[in-house]
N, C-alpha and C. Protein backbone atom coordinates (compact mmCIF):
# COMPACT_ATOMS: atom_id res chain seq x y z
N UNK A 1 14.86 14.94 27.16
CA UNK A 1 14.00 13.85 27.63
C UNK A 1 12.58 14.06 27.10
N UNK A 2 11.37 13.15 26.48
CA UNK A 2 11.03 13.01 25.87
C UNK A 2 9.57 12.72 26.87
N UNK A 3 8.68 13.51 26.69
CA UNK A 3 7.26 13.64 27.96
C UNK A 3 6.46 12.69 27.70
N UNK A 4 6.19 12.01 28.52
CA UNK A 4 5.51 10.96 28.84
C UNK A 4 4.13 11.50 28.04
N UNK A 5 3.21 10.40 27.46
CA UNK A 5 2.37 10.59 26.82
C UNK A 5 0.91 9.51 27.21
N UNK A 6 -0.30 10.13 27.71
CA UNK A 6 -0.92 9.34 28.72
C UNK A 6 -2.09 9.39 27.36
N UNK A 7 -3.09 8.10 27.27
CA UNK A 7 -4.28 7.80 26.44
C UNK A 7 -5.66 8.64 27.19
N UNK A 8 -6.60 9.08 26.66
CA UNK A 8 -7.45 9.07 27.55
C UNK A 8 -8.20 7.87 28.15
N UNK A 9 -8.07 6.99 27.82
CA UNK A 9 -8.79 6.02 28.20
C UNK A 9 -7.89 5.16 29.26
N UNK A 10 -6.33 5.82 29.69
CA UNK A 10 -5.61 5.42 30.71
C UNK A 10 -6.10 6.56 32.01
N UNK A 11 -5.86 7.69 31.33
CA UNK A 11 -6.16 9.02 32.36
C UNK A 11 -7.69 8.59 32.39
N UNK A 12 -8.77 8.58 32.27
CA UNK A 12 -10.28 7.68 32.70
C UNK A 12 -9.91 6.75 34.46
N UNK A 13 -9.39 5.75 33.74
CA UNK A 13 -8.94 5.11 34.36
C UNK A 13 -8.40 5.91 35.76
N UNK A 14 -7.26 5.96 35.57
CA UNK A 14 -6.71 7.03 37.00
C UNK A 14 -8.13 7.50 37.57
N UNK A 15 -8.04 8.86 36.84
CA UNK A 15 -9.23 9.60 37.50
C UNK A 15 -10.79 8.84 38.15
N UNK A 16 -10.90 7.40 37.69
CA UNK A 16 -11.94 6.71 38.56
C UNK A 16 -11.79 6.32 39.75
N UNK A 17 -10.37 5.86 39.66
CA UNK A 17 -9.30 5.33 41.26
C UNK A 17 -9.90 6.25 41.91
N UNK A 18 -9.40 7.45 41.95
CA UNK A 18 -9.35 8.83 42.20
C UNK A 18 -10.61 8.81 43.15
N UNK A 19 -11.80 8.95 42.26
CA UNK A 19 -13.30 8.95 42.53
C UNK A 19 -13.81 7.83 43.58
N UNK A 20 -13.35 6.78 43.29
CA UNK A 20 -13.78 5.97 44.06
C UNK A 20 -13.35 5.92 45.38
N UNK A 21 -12.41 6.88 45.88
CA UNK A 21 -11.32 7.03 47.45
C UNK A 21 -11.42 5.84 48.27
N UNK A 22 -10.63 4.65 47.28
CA UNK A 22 -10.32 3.44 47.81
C UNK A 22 -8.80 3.61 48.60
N UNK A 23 -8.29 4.79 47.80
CA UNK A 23 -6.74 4.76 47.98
C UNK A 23 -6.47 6.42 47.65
N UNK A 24 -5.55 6.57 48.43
CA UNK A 24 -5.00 7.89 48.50
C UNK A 24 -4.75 8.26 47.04
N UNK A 25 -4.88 9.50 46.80
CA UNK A 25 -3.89 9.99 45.68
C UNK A 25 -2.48 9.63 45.48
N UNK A 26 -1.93 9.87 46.39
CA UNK A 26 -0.39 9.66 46.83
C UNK A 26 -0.37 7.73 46.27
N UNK A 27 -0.97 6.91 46.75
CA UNK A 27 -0.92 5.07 47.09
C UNK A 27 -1.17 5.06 44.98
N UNK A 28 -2.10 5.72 44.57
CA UNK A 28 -2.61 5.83 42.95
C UNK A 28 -1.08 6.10 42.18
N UNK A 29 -1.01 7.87 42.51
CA UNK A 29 0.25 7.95 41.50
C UNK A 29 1.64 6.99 41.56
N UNK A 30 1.55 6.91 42.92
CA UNK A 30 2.80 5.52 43.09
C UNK A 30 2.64 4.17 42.62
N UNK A 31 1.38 3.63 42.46
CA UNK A 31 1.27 2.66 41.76
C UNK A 31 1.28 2.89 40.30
N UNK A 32 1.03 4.00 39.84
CA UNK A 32 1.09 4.27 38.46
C UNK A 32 1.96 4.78 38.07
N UNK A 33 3.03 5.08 38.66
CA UNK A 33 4.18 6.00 38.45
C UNK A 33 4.21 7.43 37.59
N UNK A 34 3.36 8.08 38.27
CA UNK A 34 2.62 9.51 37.53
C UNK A 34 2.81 10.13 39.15
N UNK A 35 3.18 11.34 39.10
CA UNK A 35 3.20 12.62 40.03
C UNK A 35 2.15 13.43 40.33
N UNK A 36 1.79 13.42 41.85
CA UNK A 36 0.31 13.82 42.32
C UNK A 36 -0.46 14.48 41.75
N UNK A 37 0.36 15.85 41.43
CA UNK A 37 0.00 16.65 40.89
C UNK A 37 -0.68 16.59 39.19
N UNK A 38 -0.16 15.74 38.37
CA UNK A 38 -0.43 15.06 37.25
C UNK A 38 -2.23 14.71 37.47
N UNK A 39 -2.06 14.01 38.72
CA UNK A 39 -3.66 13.47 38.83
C UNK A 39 -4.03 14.31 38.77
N UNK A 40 -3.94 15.15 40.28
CA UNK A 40 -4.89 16.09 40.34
C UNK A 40 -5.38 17.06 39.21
N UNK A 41 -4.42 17.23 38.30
CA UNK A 41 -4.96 18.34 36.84
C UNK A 41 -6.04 16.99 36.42
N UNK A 42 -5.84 15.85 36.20
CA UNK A 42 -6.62 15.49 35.15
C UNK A 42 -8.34 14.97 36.01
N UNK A 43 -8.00 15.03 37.14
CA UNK A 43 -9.69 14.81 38.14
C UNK A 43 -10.08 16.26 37.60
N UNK A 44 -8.96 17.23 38.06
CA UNK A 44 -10.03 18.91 38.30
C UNK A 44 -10.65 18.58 36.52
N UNK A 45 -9.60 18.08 35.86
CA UNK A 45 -10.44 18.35 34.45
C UNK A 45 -11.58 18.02 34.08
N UNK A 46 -11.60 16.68 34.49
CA UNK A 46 -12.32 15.74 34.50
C UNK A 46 -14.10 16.69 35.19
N UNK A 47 -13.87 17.06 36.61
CA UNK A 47 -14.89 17.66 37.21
C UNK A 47 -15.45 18.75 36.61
N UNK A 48 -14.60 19.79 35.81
CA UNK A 48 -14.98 20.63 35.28
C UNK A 48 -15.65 20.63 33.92
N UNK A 49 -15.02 19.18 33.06
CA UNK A 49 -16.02 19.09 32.11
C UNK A 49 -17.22 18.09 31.87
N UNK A 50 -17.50 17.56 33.02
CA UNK A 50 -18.40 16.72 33.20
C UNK A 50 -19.74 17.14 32.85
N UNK A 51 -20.42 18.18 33.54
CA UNK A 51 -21.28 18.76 32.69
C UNK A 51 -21.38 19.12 31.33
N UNK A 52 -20.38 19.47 30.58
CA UNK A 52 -20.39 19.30 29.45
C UNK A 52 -21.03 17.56 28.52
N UNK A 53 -20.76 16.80 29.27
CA UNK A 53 -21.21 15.42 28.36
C UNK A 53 -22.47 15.50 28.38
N UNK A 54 -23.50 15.99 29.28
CA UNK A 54 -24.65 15.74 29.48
C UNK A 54 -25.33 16.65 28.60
N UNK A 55 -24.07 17.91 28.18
CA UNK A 55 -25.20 19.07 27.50
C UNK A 55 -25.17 18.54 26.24
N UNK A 56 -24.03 17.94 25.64
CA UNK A 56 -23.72 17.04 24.29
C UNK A 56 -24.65 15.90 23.95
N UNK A 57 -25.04 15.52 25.25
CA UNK A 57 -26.42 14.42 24.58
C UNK A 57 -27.34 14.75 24.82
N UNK A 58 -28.01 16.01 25.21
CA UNK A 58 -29.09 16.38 25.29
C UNK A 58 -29.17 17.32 24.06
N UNK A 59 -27.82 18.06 23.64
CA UNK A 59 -28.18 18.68 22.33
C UNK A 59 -28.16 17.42 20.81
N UNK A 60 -27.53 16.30 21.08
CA UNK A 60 -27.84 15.75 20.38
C UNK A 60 -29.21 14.97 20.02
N UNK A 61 -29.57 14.46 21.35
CA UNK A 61 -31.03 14.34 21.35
C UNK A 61 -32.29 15.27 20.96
N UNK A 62 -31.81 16.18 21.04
CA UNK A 62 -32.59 17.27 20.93
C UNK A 62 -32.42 17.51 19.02
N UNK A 63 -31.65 17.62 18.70
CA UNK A 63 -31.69 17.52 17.05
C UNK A 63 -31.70 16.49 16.35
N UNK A 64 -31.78 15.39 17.31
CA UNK A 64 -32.76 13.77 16.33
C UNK A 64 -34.48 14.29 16.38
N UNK A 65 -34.26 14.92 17.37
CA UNK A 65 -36.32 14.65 17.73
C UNK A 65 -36.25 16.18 16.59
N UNK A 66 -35.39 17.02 16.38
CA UNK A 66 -35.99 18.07 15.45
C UNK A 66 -35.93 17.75 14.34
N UNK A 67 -34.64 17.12 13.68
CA UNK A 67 -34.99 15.89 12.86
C UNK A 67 -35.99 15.46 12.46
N UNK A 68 -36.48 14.41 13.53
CA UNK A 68 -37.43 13.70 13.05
C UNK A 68 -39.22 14.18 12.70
N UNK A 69 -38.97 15.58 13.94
CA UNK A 69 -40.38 16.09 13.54
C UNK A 69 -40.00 16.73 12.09
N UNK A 70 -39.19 17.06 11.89
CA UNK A 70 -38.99 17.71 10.40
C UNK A 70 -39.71 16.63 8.67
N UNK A 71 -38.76 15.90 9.42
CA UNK A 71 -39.09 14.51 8.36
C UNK A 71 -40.54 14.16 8.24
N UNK A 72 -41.13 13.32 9.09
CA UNK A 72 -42.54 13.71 9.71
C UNK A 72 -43.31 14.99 9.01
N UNK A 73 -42.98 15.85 8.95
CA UNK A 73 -43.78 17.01 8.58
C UNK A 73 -43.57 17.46 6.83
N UNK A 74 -42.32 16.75 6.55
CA UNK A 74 -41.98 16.67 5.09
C UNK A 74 -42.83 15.47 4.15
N UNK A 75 -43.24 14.46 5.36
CA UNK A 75 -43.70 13.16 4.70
C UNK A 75 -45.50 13.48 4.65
N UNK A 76 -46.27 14.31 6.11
CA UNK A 76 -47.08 14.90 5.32
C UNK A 76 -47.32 15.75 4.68
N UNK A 77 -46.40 16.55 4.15
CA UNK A 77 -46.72 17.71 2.62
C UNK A 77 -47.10 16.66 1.96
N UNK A 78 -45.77 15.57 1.36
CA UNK A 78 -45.55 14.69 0.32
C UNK A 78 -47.19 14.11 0.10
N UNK A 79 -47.46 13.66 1.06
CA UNK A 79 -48.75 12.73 1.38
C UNK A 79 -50.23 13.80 0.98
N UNK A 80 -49.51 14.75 1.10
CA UNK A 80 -51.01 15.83 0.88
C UNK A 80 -50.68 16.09 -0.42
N UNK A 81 -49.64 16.90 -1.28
CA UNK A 81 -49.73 16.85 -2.51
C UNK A 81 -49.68 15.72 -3.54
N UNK A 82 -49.67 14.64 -3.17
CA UNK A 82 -50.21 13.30 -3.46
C UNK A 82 -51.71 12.77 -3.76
N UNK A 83 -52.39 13.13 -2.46
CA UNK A 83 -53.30 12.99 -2.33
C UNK A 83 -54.66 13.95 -3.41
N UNK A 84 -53.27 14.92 -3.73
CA UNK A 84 -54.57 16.03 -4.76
C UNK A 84 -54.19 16.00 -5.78
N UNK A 85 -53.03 15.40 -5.98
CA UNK A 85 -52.77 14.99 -7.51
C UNK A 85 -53.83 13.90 -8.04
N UNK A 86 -53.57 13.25 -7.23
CA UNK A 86 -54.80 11.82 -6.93
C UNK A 86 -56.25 11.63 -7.15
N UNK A 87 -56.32 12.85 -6.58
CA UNK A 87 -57.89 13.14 -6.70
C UNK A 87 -58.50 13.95 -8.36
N UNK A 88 -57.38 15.17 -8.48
CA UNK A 88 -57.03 15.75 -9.97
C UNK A 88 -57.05 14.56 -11.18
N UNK A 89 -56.58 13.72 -11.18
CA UNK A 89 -55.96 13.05 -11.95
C UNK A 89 -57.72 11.83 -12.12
N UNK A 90 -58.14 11.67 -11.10
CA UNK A 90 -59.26 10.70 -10.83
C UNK A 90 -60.39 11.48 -11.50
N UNK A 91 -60.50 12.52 -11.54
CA UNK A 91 -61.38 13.84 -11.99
C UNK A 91 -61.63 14.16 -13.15
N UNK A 92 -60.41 14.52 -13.52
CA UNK A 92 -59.34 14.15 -15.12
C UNK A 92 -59.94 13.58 -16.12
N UNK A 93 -60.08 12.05 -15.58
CA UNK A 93 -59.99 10.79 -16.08
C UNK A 93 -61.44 10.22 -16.10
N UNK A 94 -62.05 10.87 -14.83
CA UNK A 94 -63.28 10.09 -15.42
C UNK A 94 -63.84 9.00 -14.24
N UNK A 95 -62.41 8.66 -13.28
CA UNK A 95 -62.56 7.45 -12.53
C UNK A 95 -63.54 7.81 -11.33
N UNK A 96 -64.08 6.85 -11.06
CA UNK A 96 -64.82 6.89 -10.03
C UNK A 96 -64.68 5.93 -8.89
N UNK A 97 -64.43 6.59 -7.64
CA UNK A 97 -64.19 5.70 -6.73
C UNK A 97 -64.88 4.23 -6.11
């Protein structure tokens, strides 16, 4: 026999029922035809990696803004050795501002 195979975005589902204690565990898996115990692994999972999402967008947030100060700090080098080429070159040449 061939094991039932659940989406996460079905197990979500469940596990919100769950959360929301509109309805027993027991009233859930019977309407879903899934075994208590089934839930219960995928809530405990659910609880245990929940903190994890928050550390995932805070480390991602956290390496846009390092990112971006990077970029930022690459665009003024660019802008400063620009600026003295600029001036070199004006010097050079003769030009006067």
């Amino acid at each position: 026999m061939k094991r039932k195979r659940y989406t996460p975005e079905f197990k979500s589902q469940v596990v919100l029922e769950v959360l929301k204690e509109e309805k027993t565990m027991n009233e859930i898996a019977s309407s879903h035809g899934i075994h208590v115990n089934q839930i219960r692994q995928w809530r405990n999972a659910f609880l245990e990696q929940m903190p994890l999402i928050f550390a995932k967008e805070n480390k991602k947030a956290d390496q846009m803004k390092a990112d971006y100060e990077n970029q930022i700090e690459n665009l003024y080098a660019e802008v400063g050795r620009l600026t003295t080429q600029l001036s070199w070159l004006k010097k050079k040449s003769g030009i006067k501002e």
